[in-house]
C-alpha atoms as a PDB file:
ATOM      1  CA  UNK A   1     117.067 118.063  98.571  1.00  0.00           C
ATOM      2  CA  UNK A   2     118.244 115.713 101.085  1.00  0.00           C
ATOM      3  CA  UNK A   3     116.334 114.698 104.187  1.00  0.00           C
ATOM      4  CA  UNK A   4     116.731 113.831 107.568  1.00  0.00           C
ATOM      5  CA  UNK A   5     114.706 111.175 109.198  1.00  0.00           C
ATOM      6  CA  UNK A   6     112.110 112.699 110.925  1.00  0.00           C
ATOM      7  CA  UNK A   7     111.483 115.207 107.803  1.00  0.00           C
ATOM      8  CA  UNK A   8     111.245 111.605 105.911  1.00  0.00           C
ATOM      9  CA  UNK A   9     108.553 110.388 108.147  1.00  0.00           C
ATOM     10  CA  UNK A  10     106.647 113.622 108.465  1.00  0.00           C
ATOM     11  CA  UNK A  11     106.524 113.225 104.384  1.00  0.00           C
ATOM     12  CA  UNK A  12     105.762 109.904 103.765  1.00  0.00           C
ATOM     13  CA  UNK A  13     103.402 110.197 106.679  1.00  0.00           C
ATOM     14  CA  UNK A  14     101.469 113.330 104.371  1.00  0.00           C
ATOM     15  CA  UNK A  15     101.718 111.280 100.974  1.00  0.00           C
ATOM     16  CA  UNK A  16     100.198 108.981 102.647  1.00  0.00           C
ATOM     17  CA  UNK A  17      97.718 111.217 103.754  1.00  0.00           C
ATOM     18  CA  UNK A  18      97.193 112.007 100.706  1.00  0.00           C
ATOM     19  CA  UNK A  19      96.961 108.930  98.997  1.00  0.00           C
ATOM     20  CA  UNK A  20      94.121 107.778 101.364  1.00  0.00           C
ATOM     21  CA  UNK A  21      91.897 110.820 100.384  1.00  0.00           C
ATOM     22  CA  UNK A  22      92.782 109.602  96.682  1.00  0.00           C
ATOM     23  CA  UNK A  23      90.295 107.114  95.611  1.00  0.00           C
ATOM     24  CA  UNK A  24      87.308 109.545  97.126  1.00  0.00           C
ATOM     25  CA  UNK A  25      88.711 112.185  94.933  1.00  0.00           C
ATOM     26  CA  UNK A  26      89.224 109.674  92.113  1.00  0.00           C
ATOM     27  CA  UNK A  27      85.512 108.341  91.130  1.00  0.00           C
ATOM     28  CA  UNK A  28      86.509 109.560  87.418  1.00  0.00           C
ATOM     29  CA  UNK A  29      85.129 107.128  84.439  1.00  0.00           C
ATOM     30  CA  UNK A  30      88.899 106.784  84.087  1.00  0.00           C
ATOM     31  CA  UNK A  31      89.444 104.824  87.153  1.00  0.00           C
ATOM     32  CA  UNK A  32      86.037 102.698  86.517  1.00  0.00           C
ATOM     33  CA  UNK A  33      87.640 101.842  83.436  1.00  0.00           C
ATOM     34  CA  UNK A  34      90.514  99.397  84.791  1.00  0.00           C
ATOM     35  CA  UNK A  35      89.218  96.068  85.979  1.00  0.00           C
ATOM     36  CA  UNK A  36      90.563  94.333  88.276  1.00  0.00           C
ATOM     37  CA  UNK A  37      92.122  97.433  90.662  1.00  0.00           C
ATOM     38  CA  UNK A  38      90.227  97.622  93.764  1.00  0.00           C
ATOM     39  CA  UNK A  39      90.840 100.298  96.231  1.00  0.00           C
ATOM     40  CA  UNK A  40      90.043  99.643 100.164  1.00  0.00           C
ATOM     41  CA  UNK A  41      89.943 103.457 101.234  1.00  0.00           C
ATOM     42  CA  UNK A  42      89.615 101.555 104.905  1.00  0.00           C
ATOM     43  CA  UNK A  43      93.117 100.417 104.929  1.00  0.00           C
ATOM     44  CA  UNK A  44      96.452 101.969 105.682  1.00  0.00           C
ATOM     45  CA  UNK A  45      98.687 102.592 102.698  1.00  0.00           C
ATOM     46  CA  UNK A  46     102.541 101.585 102.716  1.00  0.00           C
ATOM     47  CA  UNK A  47     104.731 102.852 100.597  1.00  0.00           C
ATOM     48  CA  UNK A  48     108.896 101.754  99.832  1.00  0.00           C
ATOM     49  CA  UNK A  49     111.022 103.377  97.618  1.00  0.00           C
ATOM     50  CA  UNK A  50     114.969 104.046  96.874  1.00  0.00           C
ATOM     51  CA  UNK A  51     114.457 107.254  97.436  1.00  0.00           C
ATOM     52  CA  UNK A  52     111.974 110.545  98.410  1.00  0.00           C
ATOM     53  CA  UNK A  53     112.329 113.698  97.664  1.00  0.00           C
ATOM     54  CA  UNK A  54     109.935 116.050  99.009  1.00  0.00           C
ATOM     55  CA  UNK A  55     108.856 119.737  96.993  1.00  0.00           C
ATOM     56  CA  UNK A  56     106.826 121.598 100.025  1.00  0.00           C
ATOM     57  CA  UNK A  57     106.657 124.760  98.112  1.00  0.00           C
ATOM     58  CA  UNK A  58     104.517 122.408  95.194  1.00  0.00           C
ATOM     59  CA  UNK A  59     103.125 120.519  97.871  1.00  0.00           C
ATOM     60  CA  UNK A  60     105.019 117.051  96.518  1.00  0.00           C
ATOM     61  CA  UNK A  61     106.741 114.279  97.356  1.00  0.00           C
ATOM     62  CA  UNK A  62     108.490 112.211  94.326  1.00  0.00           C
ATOM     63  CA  UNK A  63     109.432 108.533  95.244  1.00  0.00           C
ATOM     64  CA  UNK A  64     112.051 107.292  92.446  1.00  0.00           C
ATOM     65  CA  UNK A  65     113.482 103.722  91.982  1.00  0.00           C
ATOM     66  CA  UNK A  66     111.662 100.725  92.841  1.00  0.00           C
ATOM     67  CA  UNK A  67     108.306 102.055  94.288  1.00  0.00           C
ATOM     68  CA  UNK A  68     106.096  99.883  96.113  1.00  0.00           C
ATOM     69  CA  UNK A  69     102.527 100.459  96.908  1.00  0.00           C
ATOM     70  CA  UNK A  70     100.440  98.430  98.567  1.00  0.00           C
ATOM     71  CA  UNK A  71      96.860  99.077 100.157  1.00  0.00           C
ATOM     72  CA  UNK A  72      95.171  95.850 101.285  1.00  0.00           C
ATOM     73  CA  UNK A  73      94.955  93.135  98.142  1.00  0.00           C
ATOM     74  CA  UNK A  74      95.995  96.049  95.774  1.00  0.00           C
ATOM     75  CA  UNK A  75      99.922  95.855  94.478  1.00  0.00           C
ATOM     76  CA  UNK A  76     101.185  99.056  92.850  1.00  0.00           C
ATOM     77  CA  UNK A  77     104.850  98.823  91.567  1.00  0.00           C
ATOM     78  CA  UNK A  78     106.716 101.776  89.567  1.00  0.00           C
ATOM     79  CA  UNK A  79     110.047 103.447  89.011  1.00  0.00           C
ATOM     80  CA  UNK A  80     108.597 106.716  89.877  1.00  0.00           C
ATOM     81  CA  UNK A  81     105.606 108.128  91.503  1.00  0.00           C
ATOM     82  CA  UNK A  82     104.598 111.814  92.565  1.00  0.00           C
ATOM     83  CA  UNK A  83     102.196 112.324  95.157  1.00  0.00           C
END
């Protein structure tokens, strides 16, 4: 499903959303577990990617090839990442 611009924004603007409300959802042993990843819930998140692709009826956006994450001091990079 290809997207115009504005439908672009209004995603990444919700997985972004999204992502924000992520490390108060996210206090899981799991997370405590890796040392080193600090998350600033304060701070905007950016993300960059090849490409989005946005599922509304699952309530998902996929971001494929080259996926760049960054929220304050912490650097997430992947080839894919659902949201």
């Amino acid at each position: 499903m290809w997207l115009n611009s504005s439908t672009r924004l209004a995603a990444a603007t919700s997985a972004l959303l999204l992502l924000s409300l992520a490390p108060s959802l996210a206090q899981s042993s799991a997370a405590s577990q890796v040392s080193g990843l600090k998350l600033a819930g304060d701070k905007p998140i950016q993300i960059e990617s090849d490409k989005l692709e946005v599922r509304q009826a699952e309530n998902v956006a996929i971001f494929t090839g080259n996926v760049t994450v960054v929220q304050g001091p912490t650097l997430m990079k992947a080839g894919k990442m659902m949201v």
